[in-house]
Protein backbone atom coordinates (compact mmCIF):
# COMPACT_ATOMS: atom_id res chain seq x y z
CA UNK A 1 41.48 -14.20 -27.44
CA UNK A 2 37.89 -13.26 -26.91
CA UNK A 3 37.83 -12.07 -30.55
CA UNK A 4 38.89 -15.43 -32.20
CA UNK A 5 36.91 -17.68 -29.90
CA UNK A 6 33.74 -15.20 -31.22
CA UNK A 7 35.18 -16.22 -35.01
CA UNK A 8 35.75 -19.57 -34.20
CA UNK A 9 31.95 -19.55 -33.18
CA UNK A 10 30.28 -18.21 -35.82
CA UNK A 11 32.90 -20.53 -38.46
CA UNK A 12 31.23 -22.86 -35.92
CA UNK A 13 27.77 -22.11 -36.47
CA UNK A 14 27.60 -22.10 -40.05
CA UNK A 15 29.35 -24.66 -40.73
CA UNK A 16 26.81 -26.64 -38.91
CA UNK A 17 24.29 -25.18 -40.58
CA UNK A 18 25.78 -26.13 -43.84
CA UNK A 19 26.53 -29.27 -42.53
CA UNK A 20 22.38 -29.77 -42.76
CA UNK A 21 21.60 -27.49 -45.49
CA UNK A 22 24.31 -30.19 -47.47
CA UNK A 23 22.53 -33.35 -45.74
CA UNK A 24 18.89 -32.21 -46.87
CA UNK A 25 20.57 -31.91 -50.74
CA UNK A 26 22.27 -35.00 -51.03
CA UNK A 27 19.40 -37.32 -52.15
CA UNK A 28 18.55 -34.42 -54.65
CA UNK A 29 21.63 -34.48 -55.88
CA UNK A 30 22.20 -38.15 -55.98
CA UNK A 31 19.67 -38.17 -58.53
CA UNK A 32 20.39 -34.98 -60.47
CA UNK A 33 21.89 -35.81 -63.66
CA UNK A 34 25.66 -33.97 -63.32
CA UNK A 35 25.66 -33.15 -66.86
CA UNK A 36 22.82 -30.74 -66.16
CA UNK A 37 22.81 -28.84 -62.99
CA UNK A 38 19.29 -28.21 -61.16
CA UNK A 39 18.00 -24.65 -61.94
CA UNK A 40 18.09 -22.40 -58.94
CA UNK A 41 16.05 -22.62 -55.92
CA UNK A 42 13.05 -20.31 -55.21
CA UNK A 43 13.27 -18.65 -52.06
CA UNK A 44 11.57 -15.74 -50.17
CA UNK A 45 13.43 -12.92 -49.01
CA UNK A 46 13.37 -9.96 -46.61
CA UNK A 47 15.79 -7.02 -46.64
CA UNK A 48 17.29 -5.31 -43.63
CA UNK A 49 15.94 -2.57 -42.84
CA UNK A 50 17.32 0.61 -40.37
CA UNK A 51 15.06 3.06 -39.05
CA UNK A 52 14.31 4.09 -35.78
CA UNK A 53 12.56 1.99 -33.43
CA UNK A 54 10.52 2.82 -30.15
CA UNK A 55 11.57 0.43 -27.53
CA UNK A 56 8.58 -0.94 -25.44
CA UNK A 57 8.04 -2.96 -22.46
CA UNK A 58 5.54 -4.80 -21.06
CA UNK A 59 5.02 -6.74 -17.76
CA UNK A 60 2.04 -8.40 -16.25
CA UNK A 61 0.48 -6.16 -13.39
CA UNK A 62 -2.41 -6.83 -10.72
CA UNK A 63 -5.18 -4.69 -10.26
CA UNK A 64 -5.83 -3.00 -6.79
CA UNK A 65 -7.95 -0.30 -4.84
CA UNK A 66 -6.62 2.77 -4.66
CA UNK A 67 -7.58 2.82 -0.84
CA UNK A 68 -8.75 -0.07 0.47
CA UNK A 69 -10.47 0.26 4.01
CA UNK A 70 -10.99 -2.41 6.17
CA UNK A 71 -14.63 -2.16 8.18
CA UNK A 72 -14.10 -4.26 11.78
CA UNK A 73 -16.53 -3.96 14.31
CA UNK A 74 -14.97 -1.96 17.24
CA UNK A 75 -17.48 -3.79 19.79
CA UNK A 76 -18.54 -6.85 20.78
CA UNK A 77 -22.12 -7.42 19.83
CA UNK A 78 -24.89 -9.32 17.12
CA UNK A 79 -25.23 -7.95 13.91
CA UNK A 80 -28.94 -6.13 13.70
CA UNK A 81 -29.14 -4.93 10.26
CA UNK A 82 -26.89 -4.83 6.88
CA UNK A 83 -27.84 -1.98 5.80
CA UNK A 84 -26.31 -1.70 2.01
CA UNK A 85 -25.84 -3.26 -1.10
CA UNK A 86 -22.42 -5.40 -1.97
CA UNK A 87 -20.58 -3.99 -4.70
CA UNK A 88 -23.11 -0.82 -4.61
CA UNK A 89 -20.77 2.59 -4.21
CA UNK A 90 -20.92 3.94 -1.08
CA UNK A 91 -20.35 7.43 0.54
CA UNK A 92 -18.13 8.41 3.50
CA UNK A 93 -20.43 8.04 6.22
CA UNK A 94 -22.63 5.75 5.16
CA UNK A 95 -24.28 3.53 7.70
CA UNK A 96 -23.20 -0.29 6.43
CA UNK A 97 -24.12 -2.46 9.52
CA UNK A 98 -25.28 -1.93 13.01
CA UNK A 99 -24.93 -3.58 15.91
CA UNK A 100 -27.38 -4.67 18.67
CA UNK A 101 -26.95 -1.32 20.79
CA UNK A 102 -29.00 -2.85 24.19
CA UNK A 103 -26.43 -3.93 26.35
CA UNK A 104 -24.23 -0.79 25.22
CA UNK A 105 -26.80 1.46 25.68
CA UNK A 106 -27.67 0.14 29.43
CA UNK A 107 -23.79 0.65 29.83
CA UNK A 108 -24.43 4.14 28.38
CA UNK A 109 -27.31 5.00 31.22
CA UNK A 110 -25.36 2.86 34.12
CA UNK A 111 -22.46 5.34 33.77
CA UNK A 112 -24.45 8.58 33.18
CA UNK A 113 -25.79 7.78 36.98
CA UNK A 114 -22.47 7.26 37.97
CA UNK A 115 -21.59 10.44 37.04
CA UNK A 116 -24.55 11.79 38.81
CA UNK A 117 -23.90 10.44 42.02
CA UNK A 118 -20.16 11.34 41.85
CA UNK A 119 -21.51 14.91 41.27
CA UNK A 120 -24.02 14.90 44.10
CA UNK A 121 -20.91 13.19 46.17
CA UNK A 122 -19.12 16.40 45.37
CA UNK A 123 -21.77 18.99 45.94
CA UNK A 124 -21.75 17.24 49.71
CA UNK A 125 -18.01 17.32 49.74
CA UNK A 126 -17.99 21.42 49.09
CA UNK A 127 -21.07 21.98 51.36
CA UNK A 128 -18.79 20.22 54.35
CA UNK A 129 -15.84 22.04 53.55
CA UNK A 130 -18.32 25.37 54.07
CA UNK A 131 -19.18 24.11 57.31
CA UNK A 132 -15.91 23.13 58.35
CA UNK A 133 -14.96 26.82 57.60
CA UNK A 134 -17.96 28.25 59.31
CA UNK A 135 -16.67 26.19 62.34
CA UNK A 136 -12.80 27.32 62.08
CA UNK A 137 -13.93 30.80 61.82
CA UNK A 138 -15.65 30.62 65.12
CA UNK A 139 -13.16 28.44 67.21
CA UNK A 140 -10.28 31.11 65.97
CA UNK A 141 -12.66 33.91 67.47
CA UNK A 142 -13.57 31.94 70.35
CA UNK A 143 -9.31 31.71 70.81
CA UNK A 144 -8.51 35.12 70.32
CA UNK A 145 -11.26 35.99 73.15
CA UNK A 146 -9.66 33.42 75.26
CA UNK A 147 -5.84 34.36 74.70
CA UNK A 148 -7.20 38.60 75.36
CA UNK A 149 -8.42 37.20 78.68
CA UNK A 150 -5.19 35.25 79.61
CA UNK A 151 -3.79 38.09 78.84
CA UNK A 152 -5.35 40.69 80.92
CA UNK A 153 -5.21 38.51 83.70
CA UNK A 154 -1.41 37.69 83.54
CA UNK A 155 -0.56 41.63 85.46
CA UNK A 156 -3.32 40.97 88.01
CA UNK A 157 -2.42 37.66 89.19
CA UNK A 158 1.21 39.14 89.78
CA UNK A 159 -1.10 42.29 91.19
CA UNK A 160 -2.76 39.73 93.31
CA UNK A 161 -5.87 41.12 92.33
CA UNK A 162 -7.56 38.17 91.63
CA UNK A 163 -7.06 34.58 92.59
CA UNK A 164 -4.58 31.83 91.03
CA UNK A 165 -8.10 29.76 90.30
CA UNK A 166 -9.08 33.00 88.10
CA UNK A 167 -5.69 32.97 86.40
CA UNK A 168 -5.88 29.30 85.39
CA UNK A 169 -9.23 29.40 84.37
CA UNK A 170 -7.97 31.63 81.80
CA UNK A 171 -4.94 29.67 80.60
CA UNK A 172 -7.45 26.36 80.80
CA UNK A 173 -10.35 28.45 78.64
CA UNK A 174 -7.36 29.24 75.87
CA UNK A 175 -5.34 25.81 75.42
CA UNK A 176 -9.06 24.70 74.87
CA UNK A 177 -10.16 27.49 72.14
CA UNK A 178 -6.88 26.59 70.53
CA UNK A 179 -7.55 22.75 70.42
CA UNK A 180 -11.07 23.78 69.18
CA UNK A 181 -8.68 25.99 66.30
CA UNK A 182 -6.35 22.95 65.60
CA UNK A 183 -9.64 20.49 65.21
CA UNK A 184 -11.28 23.01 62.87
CA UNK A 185 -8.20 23.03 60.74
CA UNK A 186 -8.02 19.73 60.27
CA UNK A 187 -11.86 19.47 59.43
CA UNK A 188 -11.00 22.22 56.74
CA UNK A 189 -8.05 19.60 55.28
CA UNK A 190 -10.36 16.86 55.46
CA UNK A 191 -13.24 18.41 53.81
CA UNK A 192 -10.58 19.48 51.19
CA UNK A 193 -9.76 16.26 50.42
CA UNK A 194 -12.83 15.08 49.83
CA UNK A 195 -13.53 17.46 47.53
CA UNK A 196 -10.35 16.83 45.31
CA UNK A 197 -11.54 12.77 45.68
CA UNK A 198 -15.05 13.77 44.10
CA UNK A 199 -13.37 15.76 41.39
CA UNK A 200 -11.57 13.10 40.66
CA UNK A 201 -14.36 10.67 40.62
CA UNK A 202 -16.50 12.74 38.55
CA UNK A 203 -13.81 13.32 35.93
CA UNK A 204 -13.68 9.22 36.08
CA UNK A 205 -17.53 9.19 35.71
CA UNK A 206 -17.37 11.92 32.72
CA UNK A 207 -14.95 9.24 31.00
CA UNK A 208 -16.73 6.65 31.40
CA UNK A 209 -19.78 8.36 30.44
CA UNK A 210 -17.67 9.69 27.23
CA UNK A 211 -16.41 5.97 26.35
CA UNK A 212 -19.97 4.23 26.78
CA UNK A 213 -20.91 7.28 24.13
CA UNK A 214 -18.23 5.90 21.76
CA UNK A 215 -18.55 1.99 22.45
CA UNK A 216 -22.88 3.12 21.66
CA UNK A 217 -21.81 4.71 18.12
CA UNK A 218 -19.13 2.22 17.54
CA UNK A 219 -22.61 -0.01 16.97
CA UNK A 220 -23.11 1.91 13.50
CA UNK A 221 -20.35 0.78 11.21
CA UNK A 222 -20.38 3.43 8.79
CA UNK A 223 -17.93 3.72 5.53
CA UNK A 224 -15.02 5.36 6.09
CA UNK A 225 -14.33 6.53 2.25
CA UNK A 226 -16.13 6.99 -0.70
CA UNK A 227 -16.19 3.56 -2.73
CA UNK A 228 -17.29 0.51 -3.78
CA UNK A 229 -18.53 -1.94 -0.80
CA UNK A 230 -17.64 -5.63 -1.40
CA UNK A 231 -19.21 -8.35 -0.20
CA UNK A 232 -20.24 -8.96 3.63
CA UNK A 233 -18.19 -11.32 5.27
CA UNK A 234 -20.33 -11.73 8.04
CA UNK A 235 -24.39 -12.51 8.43
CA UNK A 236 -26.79 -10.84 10.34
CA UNK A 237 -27.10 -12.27 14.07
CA UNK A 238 -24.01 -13.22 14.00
CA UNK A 239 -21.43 -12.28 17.33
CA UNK A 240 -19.05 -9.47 15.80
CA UNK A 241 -16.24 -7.54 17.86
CA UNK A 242 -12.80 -6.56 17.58
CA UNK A 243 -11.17 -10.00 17.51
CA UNK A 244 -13.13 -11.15 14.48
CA UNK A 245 -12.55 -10.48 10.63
CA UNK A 246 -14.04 -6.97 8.90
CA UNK A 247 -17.45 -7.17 8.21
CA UNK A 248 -16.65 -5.93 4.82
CA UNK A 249 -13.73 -3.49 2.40
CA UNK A 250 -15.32 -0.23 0.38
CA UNK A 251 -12.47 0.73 -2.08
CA UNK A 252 -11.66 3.15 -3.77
CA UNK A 253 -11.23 2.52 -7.62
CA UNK A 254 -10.72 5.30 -9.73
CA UNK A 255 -7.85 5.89 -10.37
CA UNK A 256 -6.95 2.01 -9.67
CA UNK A 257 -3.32 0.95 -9.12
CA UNK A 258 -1.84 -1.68 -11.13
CA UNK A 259 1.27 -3.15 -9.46
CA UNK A 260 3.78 -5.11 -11.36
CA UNK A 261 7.42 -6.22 -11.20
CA UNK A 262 10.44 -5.42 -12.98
CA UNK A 263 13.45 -6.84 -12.41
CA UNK A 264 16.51 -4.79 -10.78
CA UNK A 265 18.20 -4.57 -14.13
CA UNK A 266 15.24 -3.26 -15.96
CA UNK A 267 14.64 -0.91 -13.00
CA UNK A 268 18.35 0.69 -12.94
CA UNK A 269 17.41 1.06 -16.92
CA UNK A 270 14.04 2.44 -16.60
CA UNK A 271 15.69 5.33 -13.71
CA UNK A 272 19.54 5.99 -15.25
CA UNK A 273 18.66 8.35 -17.30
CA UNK A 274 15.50 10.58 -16.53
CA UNK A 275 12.67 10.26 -13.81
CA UNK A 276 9.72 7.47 -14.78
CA UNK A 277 7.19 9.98 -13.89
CA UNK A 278 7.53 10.77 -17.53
CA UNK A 279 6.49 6.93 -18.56
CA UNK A 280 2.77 6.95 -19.99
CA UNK A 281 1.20 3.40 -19.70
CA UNK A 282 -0.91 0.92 -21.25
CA UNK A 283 -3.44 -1.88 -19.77
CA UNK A 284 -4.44 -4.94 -21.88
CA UNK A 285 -7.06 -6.84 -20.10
CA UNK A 286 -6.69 -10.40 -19.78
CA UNK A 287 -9.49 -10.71 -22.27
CA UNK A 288 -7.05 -8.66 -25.27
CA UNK A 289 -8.76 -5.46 -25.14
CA UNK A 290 -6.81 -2.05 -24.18
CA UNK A 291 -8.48 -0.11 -21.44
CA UNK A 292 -8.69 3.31 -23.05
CA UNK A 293 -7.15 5.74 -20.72
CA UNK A 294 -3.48 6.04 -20.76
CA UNK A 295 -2.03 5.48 -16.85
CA UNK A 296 0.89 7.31 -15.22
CA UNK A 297 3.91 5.78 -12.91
CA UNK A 298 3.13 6.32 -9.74
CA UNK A 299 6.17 4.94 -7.51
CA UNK A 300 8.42 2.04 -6.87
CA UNK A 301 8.44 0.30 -3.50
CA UNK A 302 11.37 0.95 -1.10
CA UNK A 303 13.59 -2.09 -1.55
CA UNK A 304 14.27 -4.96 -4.42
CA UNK A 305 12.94 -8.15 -2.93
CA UNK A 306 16.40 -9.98 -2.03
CA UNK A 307 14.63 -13.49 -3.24
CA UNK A 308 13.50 -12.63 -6.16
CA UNK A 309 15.62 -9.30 -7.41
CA UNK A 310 12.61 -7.84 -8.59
CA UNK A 311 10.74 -4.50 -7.44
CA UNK A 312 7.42 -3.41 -7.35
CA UNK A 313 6.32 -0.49 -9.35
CA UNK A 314 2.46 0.86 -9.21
CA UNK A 315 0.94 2.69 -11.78
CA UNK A 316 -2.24 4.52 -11.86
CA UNK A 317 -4.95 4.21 -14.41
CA UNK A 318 -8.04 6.67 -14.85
CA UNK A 319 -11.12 3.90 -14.29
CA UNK A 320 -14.39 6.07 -14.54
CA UNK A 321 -17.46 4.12 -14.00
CA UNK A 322 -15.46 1.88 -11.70
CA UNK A 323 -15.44 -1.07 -14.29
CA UNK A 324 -12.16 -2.52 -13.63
CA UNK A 325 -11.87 -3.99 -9.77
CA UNK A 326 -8.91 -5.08 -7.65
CA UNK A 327 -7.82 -8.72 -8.26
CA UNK A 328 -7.89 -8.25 -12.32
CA UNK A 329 -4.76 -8.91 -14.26
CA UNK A 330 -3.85 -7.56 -17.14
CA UNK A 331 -0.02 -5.86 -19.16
CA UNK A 332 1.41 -3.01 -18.55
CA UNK A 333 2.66 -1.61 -21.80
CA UNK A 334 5.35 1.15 -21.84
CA UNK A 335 7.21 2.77 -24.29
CA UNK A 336 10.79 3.58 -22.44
CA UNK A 337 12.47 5.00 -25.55
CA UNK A 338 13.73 4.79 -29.54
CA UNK A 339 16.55 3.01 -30.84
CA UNK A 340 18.12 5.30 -33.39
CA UNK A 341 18.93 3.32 -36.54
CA UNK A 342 18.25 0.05 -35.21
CA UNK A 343 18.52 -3.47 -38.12
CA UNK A 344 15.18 -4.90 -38.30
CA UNK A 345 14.91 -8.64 -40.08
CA UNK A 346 11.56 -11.04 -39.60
CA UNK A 347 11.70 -13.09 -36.50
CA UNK A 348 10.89 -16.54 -39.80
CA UNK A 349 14.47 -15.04 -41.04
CA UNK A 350 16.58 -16.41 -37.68
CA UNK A 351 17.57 -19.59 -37.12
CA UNK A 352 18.89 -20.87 -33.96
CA UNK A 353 20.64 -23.81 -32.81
CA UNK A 354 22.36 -24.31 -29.69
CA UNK A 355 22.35 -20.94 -28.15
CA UNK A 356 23.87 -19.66 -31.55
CA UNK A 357 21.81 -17.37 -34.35
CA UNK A 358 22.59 -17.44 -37.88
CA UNK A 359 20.54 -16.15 -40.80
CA UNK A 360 20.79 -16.82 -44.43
CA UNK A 361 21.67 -13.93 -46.65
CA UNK A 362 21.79 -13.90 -50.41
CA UNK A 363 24.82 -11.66 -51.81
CA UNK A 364 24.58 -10.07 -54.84
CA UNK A 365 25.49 -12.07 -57.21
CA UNK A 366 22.24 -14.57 -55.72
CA UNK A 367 24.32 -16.92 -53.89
CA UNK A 368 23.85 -18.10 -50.17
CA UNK A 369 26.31 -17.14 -47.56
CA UNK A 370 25.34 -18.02 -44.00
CA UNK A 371 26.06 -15.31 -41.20
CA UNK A 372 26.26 -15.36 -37.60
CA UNK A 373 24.83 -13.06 -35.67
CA UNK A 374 23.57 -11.29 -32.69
CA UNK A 375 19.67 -10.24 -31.84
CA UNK A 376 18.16 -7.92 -29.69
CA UNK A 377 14.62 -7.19 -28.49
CA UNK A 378 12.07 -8.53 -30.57
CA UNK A 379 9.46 -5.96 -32.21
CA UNK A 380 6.09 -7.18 -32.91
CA UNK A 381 7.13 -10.03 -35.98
CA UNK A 382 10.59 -8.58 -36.33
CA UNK A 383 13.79 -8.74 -34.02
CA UNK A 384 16.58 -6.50 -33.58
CA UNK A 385 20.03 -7.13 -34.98
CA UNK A 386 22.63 -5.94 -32.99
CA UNK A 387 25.60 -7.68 -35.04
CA UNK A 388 25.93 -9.85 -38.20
CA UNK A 389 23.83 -7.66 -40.66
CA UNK A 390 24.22 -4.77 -42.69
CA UNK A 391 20.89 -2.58 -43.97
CA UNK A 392 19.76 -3.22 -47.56
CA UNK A 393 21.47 -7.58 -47.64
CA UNK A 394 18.44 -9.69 -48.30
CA UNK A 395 18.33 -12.41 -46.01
CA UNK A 396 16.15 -15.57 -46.70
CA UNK A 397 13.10 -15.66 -44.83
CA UNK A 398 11.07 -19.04 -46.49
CA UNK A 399 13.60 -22.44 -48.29
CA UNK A 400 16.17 -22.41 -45.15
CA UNK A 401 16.33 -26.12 -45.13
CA UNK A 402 16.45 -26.31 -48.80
CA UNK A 403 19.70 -24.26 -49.21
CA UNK A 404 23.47 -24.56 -48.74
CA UNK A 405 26.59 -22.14 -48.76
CA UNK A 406 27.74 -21.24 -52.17
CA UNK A 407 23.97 -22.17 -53.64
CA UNK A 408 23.12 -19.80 -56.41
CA UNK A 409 19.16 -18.93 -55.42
CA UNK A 410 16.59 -17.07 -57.35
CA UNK A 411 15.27 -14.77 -54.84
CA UNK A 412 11.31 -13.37 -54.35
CA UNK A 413 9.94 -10.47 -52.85
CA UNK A 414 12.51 -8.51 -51.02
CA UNK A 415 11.60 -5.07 -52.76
């Protein structure tokens, strides 16, 4: 079924094309005299040819940094100085702004006393506790003296050799020396304490210290790569800090990427059979000329955009001197493979009407037979025939509209 409806088409096709070929040659042939037929009609021709064919591709592709780096200011603060050139290269490290370091810097000195007086604080803290030792040491003596003499007394009150006052003396001298003990301890705990509090407030003070250090060189914007530094986006004396925009990008731009988009049938194509690292690349600038270092694939982005059904694919082209920037376009050429044997006929050769190709070829004997068929990718000023054509027919490529099935022609060219 598929195969006659394809028949019925072409039949179709050229009759249509007869159809018109036979309109334009009626008012010649209304006035032809029949008893002498018109001499043949002078048309060009072209003859198939089959040969093999790199197949090329080409898509149009937007320039961008290899690394782009954002510079933001980290601090709040006025803008003191630019201290570089837009569009100048810069090295990693570079100082590129500062900012007013005043109120950072009093910051900067307010906590380094902080940090002394938490140290001082802690130096007390650890003298106490020595004292508080000193002082446990000699209550613990002054109770073991104490509980010795409640002791010795203990067989001579039951000896009634001395009096019941004498005996409770004793007892009253040791419950004392061992409050005296108990206090001590606790003085010990206490001073302990304070010494683990003024530890911990000097290791606040040390941070603080450390953070005022960073928030005072977060005042020096420096560049963060080697690159080019655009333009400022920001003036000097103006208020800066983490909220606003960057100051400024440096990127880098050799290689440069170029990214462009291939749809997901072209993609599947490009990766069925053999990696694309293999693909060598082509950029023409938007002005016609070819940059003139060859570029390498460099990867495809994770996913096929689900509104489009394209991908992105990035390629990387050599760019010393850094004269191409990010933002150019240009066409990525690539040469995917070679069509083994492929028809070639001149693009002039193919007519088309209503979806439908058809060429004109000349048989043999110099007459015109109309033929439908089926193109490919077009090459340069020729296109691919797929179907229709055999190599070596001559098929008319100047006098379409001055022909008609059956004609008998008197071809040119075509050698």
């Amino acid at each position: 079924m598929r195969l006659q409806l394809k028949k019925r088409t072409r039949v179709l096709a050229a009759a249509v094309l007869a159809g018109t070929a036979l309109i334009g040659t009626v008012g010649c042939t209304s006035k032809t005299n029949a008893s002498s037929p018109p001499p043949p009609q002078d048309v060009e021709v072209a003859v198939v040819q089959q040969q093999d064919i790199p197949i090329a591709r080409e898509w149009i592709g937007t320039l961008d940094g290899m690394v782009n780096a954002a510079v933001k200011a980290q601090v709040v603060g006025n803008l003191l100085t630019q201290n570089y050139a837009e569009g100048s290269f810069v090295r990693k490290g570079q100082l590129l702004f500062e900012i007013d370091p005043r109120p950072l810097q009093a910051a900067a000195d307010q906590a380094e006393g902080q940090l002394a007086q938490s140290k001082a604080q802690l130096l007390q803290a650890q003298s106490g506790l020595l004292q508080a030792r000193a002082q446990l040491m000699s209550a613990e003596a002054n109770q073991h003296k104490a509980q010795l003499d409640e002791d010795r007394y203990i067989p001579l009150a039951q000896q009634q050799a001395i009096t019941q006052q004498d005996m409770d003396n004793a007892k009253q001298t040791n419950q004392s020396q061992k409050a005296q003990v108990a206090a001590a301890q606790a003085q010990v705990e206490t001073s302990q304490a304070q010494i683990e509090a003024s530890k911990a407030a000097v290791t606040a003070a040390a941070a603080a210290v450390e953070t005022a250090k960073v928030n005072l060189g977060f005042t020096k914007l420096v560049s963060p790569i080697d690159g080019i530094a655009g333009v400022a986006t920001t003036q000097v004396g103006n208020l800066v800090g983490p909220s606003t925009n960057a100051v400024t990008t440096v990127s880098t731009l050799d290689p440069i990427k170029a990214n462009f988009t291939v749809n997901e049938q072209e993609y599947l194509s490009l990766t069925r059979d053999s990696s694309m690292n293999h693909l060598e690349l082509e950029l023409v600038l938007s002005d016609g000329t070819v940059h003139p270092y060859k570029g390498r694939f460099s990867f495809a982005d994770r996913q096929v955009d689900s509104s489009t059904g394209a991908i992105q694919l990035t390629g990387l082209f050599p760019n010393p001197g850094n004269r191409l920037r990010p933002g150019l376009y240009g066409k990525v050429h690539a040469s995917i493979g070679t069509r083994t044997g492929a028809l070639l006929i001149p693009q002039r050769a193919v007519n088309e009407m209503q979806g439908n190709y058809s060429v004109a070829v000349v048989d043999p004997n110099n007459t015109i037979r109309f033929s439908v068929v089926r193109v490919g990718d077009q090459i340069g000023s020729d296109w691919i025939v797929e179907e229709g054509l055999k190599p070596g027919e001559r098929v008319v490529t100047d006098g379409l509209f001055k022909i008609r099935p059956g004609a008998t022609v008197n071809p040119k060219g075509g050698k």
